[in-house]
Protein backbone atom coordinates (compact mmCIF):
# COMPACT_ATOMS: atom_id res chain seq x y z
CA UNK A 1 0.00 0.00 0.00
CA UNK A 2 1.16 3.59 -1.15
CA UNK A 3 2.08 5.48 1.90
CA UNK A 4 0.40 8.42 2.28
CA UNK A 5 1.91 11.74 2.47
CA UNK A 6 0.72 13.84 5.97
CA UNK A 7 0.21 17.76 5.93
CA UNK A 8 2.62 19.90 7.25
CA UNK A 9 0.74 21.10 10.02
CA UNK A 10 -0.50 17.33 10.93
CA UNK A 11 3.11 16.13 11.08
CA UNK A 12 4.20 19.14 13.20
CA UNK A 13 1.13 18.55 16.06
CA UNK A 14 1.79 14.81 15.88
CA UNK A 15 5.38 15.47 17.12
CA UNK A 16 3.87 17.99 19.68
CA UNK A 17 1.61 15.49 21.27
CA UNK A 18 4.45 12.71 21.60
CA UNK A 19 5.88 13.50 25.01
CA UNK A 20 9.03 11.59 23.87
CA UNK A 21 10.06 13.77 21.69
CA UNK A 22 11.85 17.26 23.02
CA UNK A 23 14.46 19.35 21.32
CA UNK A 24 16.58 22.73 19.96
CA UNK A 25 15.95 24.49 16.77
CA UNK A 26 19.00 26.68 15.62
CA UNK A 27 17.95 28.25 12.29
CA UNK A 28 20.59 30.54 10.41
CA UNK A 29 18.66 32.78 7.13
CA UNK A 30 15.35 32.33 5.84
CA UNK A 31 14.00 32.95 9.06
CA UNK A 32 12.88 30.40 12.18
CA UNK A 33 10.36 29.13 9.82
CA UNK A 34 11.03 25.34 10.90
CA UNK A 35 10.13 26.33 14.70
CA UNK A 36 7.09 28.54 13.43
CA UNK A 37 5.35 25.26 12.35
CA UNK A 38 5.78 24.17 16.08
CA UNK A 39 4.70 26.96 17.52
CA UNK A 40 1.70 27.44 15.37
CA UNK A 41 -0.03 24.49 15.36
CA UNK A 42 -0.30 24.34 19.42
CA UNK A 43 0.87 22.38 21.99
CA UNK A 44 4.47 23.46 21.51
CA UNK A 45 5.81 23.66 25.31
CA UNK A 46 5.78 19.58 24.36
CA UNK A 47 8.64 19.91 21.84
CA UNK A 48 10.55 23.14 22.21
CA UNK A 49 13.21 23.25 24.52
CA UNK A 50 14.85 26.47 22.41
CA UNK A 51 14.67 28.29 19.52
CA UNK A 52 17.47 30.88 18.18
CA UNK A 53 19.01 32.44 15.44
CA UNK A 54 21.93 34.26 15.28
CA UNK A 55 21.92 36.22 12.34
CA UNK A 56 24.48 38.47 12.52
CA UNK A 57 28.13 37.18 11.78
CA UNK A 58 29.74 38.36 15.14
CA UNK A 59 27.17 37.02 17.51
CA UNK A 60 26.93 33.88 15.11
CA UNK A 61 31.03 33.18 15.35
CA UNK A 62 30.65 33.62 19.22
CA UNK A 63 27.99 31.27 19.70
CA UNK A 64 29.86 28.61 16.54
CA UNK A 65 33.11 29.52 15.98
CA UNK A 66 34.26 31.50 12.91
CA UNK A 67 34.39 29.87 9.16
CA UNK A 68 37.73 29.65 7.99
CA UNK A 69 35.80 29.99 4.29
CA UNK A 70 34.21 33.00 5.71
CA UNK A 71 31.28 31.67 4.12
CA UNK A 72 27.94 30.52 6.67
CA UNK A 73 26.36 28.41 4.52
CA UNK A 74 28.68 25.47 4.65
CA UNK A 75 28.12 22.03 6.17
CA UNK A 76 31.30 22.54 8.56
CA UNK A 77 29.26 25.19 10.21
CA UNK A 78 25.90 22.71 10.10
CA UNK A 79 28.15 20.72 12.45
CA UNK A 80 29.03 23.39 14.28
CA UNK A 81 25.55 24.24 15.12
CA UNK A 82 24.83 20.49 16.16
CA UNK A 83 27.55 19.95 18.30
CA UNK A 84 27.10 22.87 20.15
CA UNK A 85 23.42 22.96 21.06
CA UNK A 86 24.03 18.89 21.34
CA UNK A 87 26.36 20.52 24.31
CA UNK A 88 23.85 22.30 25.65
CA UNK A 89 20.77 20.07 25.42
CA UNK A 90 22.84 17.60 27.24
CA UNK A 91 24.27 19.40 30.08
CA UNK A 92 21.08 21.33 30.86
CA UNK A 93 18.22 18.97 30.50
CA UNK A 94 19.38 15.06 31.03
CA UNK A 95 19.11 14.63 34.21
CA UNK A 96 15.77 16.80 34.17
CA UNK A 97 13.87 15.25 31.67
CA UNK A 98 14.60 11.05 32.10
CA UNK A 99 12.70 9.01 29.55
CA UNK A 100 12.98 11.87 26.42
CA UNK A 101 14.42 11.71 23.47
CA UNK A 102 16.24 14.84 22.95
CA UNK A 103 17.07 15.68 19.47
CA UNK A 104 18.73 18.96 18.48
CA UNK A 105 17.85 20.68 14.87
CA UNK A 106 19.97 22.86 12.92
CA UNK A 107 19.87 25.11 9.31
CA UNK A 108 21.95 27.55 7.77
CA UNK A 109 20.19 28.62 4.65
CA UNK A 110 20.62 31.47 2.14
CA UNK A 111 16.93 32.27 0.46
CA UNK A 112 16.70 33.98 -3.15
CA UNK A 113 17.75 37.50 -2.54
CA UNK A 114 16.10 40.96 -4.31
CA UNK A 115 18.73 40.43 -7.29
CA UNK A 116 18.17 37.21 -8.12
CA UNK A 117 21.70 36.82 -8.24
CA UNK A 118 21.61 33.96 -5.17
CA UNK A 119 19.24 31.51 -6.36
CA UNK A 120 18.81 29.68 -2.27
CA UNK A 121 20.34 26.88 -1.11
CA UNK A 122 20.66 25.36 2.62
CA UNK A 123 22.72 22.78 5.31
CA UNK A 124 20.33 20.64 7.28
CA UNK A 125 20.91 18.78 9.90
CA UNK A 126 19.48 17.34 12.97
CA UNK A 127 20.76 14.76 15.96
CA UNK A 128 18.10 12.71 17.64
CA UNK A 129 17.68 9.75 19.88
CA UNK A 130 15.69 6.82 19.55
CA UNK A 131 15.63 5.78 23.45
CA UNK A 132 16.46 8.01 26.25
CA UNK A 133 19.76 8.01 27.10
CA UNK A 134 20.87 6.27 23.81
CA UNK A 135 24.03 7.94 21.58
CA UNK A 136 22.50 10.00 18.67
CA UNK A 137 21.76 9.57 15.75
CA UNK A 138 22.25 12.27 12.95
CA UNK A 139 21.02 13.10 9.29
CA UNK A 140 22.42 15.77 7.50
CA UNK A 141 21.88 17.09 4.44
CA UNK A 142 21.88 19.87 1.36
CA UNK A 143 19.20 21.60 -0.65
CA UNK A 144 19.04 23.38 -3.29
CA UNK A 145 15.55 25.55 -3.36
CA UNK A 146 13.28 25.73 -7.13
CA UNK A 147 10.91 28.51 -5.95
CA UNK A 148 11.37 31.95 -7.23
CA UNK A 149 10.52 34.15 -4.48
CA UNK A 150 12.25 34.53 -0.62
CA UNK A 151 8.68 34.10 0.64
CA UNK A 152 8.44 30.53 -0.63
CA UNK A 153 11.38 28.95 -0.30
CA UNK A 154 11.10 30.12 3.52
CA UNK A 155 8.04 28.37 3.67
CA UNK A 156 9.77 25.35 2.20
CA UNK A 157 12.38 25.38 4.21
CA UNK A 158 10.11 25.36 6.96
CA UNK A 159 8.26 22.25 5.27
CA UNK A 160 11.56 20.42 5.17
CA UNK A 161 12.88 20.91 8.25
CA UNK A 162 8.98 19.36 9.74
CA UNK A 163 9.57 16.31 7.58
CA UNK A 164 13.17 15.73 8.33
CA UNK A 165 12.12 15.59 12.15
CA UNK A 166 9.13 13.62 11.29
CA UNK A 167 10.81 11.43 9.16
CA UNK A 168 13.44 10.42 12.45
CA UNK A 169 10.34 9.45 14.44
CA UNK A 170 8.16 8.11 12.48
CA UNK A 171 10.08 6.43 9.50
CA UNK A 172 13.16 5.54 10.88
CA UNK A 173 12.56 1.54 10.25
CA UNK A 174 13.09 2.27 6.23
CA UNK A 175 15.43 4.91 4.94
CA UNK A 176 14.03 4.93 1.90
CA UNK A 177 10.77 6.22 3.01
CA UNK A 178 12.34 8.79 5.55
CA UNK A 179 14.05 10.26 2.04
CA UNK A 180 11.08 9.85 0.00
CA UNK A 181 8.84 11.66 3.02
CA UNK A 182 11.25 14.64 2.91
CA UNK A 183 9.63 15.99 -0.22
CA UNK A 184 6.19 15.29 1.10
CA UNK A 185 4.33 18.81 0.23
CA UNK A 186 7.46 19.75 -1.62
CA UNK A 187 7.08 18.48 -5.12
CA UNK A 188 9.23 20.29 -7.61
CA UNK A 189 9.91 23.32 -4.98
CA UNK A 190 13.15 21.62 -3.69
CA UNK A 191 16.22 19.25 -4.77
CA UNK A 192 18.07 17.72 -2.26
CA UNK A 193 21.76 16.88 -3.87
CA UNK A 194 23.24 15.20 -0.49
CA UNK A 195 21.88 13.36 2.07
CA UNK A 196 24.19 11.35 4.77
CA UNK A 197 22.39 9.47 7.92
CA UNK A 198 24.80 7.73 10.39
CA UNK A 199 24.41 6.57 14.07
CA UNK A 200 23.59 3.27 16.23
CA UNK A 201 20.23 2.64 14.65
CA UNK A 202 21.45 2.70 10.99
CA UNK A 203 24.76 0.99 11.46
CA UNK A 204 24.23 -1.43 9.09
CA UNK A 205 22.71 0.72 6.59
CA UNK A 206 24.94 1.72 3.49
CA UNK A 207 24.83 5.06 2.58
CA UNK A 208 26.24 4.23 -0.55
CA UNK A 209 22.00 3.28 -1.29
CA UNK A 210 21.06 6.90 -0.61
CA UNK A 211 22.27 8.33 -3.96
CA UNK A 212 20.60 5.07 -5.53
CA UNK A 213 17.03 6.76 -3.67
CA UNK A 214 17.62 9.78 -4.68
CA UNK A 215 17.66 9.33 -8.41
CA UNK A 216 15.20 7.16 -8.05
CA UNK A 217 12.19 10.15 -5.94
């Protein structure tokens, strides 16, 4: 049977209602439109431990670290994001919240600007457990955005980033679903060009496969 692609909003209350599930979102351009989905739908106090963005290049190399590209859309600095809220999430909250599974969110994205000359593309990446306690898990990944104004590839960013978490949760038995879900809402609006999961629960899954999925959706 043809599995059947969830609304945005759906997805985003589902993960609010699971009292498992309890994280960060650290979103760099394009706005905190990943979070807003959260927070919109209700019932967000049951997800969100933090939200932040730190848009401007000083306050975003004191928080990560500076690039030695100079350039903030990179996966090092993806990385960067994740280990350092990982950090955070860890020494704050695990021995205050026993029996979550924490999971940490990041993006550094670069929408279509006024010119046109930057046509939007975006690091994504998120840690997660399966069991409290457990080591994490971790999917990261690029996109390149199709949509023509800043407005919409926001609000596709924003899309993605609800799948990608949804996806860990909910279709984390077969990685070829969790890709295929990612565009769920998203059809010809986004291209993802690399995708890399790794961790305990996918150890014996060959990444190798991943480039074979996404050809094929």
């Amino acid at each position: 049977m043809a599995r059947q692609a969830l609304e945005t909003e759906q997805k985003a209350l589902e993960i609010n209602l699971d009292d498992r599930i309890y994280g960060t979102f650290a979103e760099i351009g394009a706005g905190q439109e990943v979070a807003r989905y959260f927070f919109q739908v209700g019932a967000a106090a049951g997800t969100i431990a933090k939200t932040m963005s730190a848009y401007d290049k000083v306050y975003s190399d004191k928080i990560y670290g500076p690039e030695a590209s100079g350039r903030y859309v990179c996966e090092s600095r993806v990385y960067k994001m994740l280990d350092h809220e990982c950090d955070l999430m860890n020494t704050r909250l695990q021995n205050e919240r026993p029996g979550t599974n924490f999971f940490v969110f990041a993006d550094t994205v670069s929408a279509i600007n006024f010119q046109r000359t930057i046509k939007g593309d975006g690091w994504l990446g998120i840690r997660f457990q399966l069991e409290p306690d457990a080591e994490y898990n971790e999917i990261v990944l690029h996109v390149k955005m199709l949509d023509n104004d800043n407005q919409l590839q926001q609000q596709a960013i924003g899309v993605l980033g609800v799948n990608l978490i949804y996806a860990c949760y909910y279709y984390n038995d077969d990685p070829e679903v969790m890709l295929q879900s990612l565009i769920d809402n998203l059809h010809d609006r986004i291209a993802i060009d690399m995708i890399r999961i790794t961790g305990p629960n996918f150890s014996a899954f060959d990444n190798r496969l991943l480039s074979l999925y996404l050809g094929k959706h």
